[in-house]
PDB file of N, CA and C in Angstrom:
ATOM      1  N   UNK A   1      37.134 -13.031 -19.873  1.00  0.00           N
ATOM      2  CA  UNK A   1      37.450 -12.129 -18.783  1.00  0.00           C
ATOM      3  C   UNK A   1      36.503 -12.437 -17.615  1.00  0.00           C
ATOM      4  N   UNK A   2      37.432 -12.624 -16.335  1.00  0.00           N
ATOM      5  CA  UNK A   2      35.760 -12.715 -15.131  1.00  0.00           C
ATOM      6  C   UNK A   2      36.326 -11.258 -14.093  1.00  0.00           C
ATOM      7  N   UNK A   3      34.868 -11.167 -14.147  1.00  0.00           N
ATOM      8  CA  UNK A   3      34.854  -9.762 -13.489  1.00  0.00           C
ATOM      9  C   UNK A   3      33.688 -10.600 -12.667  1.00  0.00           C
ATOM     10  N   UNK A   4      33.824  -9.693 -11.029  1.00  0.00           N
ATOM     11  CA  UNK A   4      33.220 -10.248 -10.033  1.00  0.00           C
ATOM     12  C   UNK A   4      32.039  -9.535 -10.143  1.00  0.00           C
ATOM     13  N   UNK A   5      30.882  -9.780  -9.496  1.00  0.00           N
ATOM     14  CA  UNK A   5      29.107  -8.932  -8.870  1.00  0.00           C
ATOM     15  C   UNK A   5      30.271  -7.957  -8.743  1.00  0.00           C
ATOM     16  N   UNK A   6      30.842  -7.393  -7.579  1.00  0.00           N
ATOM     17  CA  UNK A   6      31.142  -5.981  -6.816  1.00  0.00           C
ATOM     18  C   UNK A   6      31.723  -5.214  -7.952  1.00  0.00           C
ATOM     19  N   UNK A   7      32.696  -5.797  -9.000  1.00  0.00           N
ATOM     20  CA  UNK A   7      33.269  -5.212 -10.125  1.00  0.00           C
ATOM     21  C   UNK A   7      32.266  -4.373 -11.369  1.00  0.00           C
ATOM     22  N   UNK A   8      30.949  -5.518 -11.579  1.00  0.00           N
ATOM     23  CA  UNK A   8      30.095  -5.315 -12.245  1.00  0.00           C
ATOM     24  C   UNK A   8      29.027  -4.531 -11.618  1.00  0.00           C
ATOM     25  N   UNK A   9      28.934  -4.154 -10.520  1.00  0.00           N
ATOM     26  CA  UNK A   9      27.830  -3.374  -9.819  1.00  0.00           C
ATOM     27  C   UNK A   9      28.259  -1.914 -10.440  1.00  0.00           C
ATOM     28  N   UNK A  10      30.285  -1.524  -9.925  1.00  0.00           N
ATOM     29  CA  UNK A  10      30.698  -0.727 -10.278  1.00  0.00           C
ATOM     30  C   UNK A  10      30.678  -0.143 -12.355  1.00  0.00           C
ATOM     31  N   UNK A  11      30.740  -1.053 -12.721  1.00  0.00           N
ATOM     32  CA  UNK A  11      30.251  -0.996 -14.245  1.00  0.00           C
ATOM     33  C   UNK A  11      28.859  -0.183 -14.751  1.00  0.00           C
ATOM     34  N   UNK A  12      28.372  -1.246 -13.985  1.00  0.00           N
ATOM     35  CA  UNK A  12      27.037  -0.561 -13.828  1.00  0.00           C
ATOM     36  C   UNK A  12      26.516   0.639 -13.833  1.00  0.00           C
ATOM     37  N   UNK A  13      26.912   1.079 -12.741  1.00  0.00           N
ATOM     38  CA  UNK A  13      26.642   2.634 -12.239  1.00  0.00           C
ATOM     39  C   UNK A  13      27.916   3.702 -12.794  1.00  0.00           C
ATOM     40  N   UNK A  14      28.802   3.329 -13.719  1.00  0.00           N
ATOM     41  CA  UNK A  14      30.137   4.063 -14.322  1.00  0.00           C
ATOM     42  C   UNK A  14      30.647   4.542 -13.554  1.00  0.00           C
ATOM     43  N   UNK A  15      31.413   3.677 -12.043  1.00  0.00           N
ATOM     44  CA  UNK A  15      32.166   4.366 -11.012  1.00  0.00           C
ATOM     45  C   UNK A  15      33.337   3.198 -11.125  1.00  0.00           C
ATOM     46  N   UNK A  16      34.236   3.880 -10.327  1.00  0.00           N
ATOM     47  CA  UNK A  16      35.548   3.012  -9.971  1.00  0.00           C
ATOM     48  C   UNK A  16      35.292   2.435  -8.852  1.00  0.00           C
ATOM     49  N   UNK A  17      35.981   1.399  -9.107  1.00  0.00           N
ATOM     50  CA  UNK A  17      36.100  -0.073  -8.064  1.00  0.00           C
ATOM     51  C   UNK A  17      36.535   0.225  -6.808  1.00  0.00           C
ATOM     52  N   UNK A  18      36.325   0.630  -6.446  1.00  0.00           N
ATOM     53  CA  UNK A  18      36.723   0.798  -4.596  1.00  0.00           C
ATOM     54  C   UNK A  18      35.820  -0.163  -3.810  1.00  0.00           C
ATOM     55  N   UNK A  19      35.785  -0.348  -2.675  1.00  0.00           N
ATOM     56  CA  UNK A  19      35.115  -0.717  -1.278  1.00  0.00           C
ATOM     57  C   UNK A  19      34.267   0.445  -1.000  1.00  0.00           C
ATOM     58  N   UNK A  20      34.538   1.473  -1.156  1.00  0.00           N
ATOM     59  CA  UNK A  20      33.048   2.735  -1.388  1.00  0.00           C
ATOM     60  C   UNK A  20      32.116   2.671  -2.051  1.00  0.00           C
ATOM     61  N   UNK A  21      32.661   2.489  -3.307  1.00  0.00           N
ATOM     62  CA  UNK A  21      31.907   2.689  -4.578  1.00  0.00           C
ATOM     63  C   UNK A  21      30.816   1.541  -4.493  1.00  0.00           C
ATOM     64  N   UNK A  22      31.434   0.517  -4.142  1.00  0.00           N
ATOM     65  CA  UNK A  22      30.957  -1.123  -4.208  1.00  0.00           C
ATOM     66  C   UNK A  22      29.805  -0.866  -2.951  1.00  0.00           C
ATOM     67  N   UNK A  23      30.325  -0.617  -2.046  1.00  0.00           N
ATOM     68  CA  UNK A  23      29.152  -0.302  -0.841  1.00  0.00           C
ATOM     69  C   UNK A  23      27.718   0.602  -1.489  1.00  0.00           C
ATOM     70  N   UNK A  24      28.019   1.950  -1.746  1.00  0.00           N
ATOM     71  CA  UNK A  24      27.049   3.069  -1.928  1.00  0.00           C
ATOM     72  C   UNK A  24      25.812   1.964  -3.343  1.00  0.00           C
ATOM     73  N   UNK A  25      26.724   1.774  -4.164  1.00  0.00           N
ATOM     74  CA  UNK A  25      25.830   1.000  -5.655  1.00  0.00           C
ATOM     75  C   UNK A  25      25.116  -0.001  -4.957  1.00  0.00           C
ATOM     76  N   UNK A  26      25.648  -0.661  -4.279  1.00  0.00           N
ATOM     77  CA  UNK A  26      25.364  -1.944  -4.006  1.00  0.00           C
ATOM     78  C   UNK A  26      24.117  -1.748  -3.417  1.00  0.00           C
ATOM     79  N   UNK A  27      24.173  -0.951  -2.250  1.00  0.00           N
ATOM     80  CA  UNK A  27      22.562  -0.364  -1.433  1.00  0.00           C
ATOM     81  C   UNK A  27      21.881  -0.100  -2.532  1.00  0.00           C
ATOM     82  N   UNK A  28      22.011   0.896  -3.194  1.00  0.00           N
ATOM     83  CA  UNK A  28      21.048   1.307  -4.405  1.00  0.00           C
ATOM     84  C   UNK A  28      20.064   0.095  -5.108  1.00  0.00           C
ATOM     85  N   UNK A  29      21.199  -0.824  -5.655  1.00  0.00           N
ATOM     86  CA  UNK A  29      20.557  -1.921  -6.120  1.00  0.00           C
ATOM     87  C   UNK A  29      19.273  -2.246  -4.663  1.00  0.00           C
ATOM     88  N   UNK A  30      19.892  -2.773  -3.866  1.00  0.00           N
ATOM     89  CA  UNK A  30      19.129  -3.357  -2.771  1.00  0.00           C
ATOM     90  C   UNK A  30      17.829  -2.575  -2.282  1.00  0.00           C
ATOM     91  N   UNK A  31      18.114  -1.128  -2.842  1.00  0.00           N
ATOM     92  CA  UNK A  31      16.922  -0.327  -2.086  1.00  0.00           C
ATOM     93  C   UNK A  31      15.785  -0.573  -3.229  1.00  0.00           C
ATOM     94  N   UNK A  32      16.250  -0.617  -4.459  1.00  0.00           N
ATOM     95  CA  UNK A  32      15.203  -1.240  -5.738  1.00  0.00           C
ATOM     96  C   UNK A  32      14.322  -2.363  -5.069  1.00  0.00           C
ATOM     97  N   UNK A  33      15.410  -3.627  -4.875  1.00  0.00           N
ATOM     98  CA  UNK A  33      14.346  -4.513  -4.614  1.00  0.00           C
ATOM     99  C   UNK A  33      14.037  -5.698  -5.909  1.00  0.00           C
ATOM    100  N   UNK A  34      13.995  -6.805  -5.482  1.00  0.00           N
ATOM    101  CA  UNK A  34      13.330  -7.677  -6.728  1.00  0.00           C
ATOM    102  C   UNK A  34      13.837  -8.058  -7.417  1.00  0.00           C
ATOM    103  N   UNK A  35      15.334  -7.168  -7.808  1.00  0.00           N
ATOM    104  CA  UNK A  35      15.970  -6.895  -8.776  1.00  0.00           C
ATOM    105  C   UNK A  35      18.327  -7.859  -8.708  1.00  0.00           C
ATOM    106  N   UNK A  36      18.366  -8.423  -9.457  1.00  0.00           N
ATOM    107  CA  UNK A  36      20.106  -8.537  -9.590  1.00  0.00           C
ATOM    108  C   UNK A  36      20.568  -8.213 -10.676  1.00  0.00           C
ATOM    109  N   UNK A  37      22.048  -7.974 -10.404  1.00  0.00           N
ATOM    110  CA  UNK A  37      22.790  -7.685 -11.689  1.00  0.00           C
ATOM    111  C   UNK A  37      23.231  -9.104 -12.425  1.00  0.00           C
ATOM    112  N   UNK A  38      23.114  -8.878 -13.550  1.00  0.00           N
ATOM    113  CA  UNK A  38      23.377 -10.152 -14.888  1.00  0.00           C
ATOM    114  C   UNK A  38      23.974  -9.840 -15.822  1.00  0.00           C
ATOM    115  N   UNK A  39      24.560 -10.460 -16.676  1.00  0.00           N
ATOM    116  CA  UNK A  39      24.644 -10.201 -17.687  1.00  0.00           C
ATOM    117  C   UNK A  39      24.156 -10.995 -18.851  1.00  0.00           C
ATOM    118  N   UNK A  40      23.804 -10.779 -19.824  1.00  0.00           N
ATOM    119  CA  UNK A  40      23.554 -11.509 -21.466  1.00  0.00           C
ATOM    120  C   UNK A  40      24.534 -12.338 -21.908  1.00  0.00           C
ATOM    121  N   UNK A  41      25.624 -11.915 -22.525  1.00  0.00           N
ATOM    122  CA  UNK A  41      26.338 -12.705 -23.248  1.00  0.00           C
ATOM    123  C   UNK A  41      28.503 -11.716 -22.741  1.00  0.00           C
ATOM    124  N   UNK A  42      27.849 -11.029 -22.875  1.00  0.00           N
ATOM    125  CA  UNK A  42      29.249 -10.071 -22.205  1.00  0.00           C
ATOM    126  C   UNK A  42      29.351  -9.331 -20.837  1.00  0.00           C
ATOM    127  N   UNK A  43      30.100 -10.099 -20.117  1.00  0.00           N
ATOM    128  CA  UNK A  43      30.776 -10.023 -18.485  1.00  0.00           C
ATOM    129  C   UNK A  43      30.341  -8.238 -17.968  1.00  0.00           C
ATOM    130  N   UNK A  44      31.269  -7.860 -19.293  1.00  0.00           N
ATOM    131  CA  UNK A  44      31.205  -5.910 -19.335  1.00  0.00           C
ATOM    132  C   UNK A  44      30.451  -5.542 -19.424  1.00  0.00           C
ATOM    133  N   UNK A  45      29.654  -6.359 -19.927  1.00  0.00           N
ATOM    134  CA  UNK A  45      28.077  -5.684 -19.834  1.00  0.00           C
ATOM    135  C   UNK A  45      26.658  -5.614 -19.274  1.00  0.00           C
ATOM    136  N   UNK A  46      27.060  -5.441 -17.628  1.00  0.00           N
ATOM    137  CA  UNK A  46      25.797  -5.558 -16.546  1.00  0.00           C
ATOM    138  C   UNK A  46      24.835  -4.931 -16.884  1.00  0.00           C
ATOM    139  N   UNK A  47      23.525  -5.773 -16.506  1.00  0.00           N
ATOM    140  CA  UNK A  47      22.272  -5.231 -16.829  1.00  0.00           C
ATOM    141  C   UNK A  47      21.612  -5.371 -15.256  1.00  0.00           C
ATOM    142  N   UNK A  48      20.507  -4.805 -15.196  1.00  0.00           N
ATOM    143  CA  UNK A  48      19.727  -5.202 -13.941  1.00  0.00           C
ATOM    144  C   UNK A  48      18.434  -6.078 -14.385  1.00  0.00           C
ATOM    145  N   UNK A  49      18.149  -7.170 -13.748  1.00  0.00           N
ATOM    146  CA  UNK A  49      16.905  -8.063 -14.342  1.00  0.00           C
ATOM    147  C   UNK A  49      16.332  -8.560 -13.023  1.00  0.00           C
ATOM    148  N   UNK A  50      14.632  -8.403 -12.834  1.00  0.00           N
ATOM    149  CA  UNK A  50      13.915  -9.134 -11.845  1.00  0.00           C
ATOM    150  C   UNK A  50      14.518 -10.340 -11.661  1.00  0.00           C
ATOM    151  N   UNK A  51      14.245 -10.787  -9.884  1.00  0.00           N
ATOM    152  CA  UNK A  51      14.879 -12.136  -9.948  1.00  0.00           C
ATOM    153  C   UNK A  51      14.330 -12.966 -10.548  1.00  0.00           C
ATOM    154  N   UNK A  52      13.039 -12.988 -10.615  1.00  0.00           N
ATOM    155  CA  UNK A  52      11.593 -13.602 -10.884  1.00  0.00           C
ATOM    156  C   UNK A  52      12.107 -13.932 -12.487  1.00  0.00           C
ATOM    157  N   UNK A  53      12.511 -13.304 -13.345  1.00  0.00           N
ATOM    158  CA  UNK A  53      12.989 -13.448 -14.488  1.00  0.00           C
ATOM    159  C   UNK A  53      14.459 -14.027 -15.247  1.00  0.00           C
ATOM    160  N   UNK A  54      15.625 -13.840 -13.865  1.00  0.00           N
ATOM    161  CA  UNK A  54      16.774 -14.723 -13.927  1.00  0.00           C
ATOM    162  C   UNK A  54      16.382 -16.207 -13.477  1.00  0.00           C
ATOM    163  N   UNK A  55      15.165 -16.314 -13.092  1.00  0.00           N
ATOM    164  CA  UNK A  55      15.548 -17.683 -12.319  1.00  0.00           C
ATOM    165  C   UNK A  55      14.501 -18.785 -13.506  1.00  0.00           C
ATOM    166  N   UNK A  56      13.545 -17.679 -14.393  1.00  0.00           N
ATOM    167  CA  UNK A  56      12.516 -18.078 -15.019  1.00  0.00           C
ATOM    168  C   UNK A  56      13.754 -18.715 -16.260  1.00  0.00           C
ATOM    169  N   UNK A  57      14.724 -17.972 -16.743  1.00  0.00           N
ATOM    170  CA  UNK A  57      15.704 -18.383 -17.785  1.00  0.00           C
ATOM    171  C   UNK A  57      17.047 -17.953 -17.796  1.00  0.00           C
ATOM    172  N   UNK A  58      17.303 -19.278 -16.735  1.00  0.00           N
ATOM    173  CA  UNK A  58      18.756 -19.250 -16.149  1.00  0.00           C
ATOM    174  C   UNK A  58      19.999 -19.343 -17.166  1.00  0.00           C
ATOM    175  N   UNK A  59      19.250 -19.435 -18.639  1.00  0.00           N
ATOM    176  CA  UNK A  59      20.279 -19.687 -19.728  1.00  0.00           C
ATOM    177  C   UNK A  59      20.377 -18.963 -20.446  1.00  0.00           C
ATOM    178  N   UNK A  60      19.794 -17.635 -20.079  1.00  0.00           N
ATOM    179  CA  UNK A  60      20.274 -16.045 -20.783  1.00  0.00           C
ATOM    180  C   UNK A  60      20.529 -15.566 -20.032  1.00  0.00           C
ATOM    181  N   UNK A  61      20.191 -15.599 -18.850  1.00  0.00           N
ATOM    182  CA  UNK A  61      20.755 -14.065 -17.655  1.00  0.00           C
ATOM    183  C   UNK A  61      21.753 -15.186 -16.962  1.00  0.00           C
ATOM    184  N   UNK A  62      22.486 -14.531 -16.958  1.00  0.00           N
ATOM    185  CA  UNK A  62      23.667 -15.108 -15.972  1.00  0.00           C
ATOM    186  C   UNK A  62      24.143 -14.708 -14.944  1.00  0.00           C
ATOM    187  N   UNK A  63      24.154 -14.771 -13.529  1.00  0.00           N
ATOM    188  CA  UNK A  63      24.361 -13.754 -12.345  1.00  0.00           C
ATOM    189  C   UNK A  63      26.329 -14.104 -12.194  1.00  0.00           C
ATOM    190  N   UNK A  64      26.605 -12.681 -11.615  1.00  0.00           N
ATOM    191  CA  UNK A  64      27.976 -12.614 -10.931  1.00  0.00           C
ATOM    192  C   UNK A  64      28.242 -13.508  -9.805  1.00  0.00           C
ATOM    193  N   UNK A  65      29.524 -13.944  -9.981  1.00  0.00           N
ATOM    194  CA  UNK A  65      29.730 -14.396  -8.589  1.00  0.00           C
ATOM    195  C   UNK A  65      30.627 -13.361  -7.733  1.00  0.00           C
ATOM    196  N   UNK A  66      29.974 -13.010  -6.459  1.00  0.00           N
ATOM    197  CA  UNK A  66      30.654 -11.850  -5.397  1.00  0.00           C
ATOM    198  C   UNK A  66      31.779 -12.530  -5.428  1.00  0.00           C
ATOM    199  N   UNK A  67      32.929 -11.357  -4.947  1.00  0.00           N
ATOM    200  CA  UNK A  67      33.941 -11.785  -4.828  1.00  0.00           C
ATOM    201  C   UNK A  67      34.317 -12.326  -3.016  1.00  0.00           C
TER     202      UNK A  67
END
């Protein structure tokens, strides 16, 4: 299954997929800081991980591609 970043942001935060929803989460993430959405091994299952730590082991965290 590919589910996009904006799809998985919405996952994330347990909201529906709109252009709202995707906007409001999306800041949130951004107001954190430091931080992207990834996943492990399942698409459905967004996590948030330092970048500092996706980029340290690019072969467990896997980032979304925006749509």
């Amino acid at each position: 299954m590919i589910i996009c970043r904006e799809q998985a942001i919405c996952i994330f935060y347990c909201k529906e997929f709109t252009e709202e929803n995707v906007a409001i989460c999306s800041k949130k993430i951004e107001d954190i800081g430091d931080v992207d959405i990834c996943y492990l091994v399942d698409p459905t299952d967004p996590v948030l991980v330092l970048d500092i730590k996706v980029n340290t082991l690019p072969f467990k965290f896997h980032r979304y591609i925006s749509n």
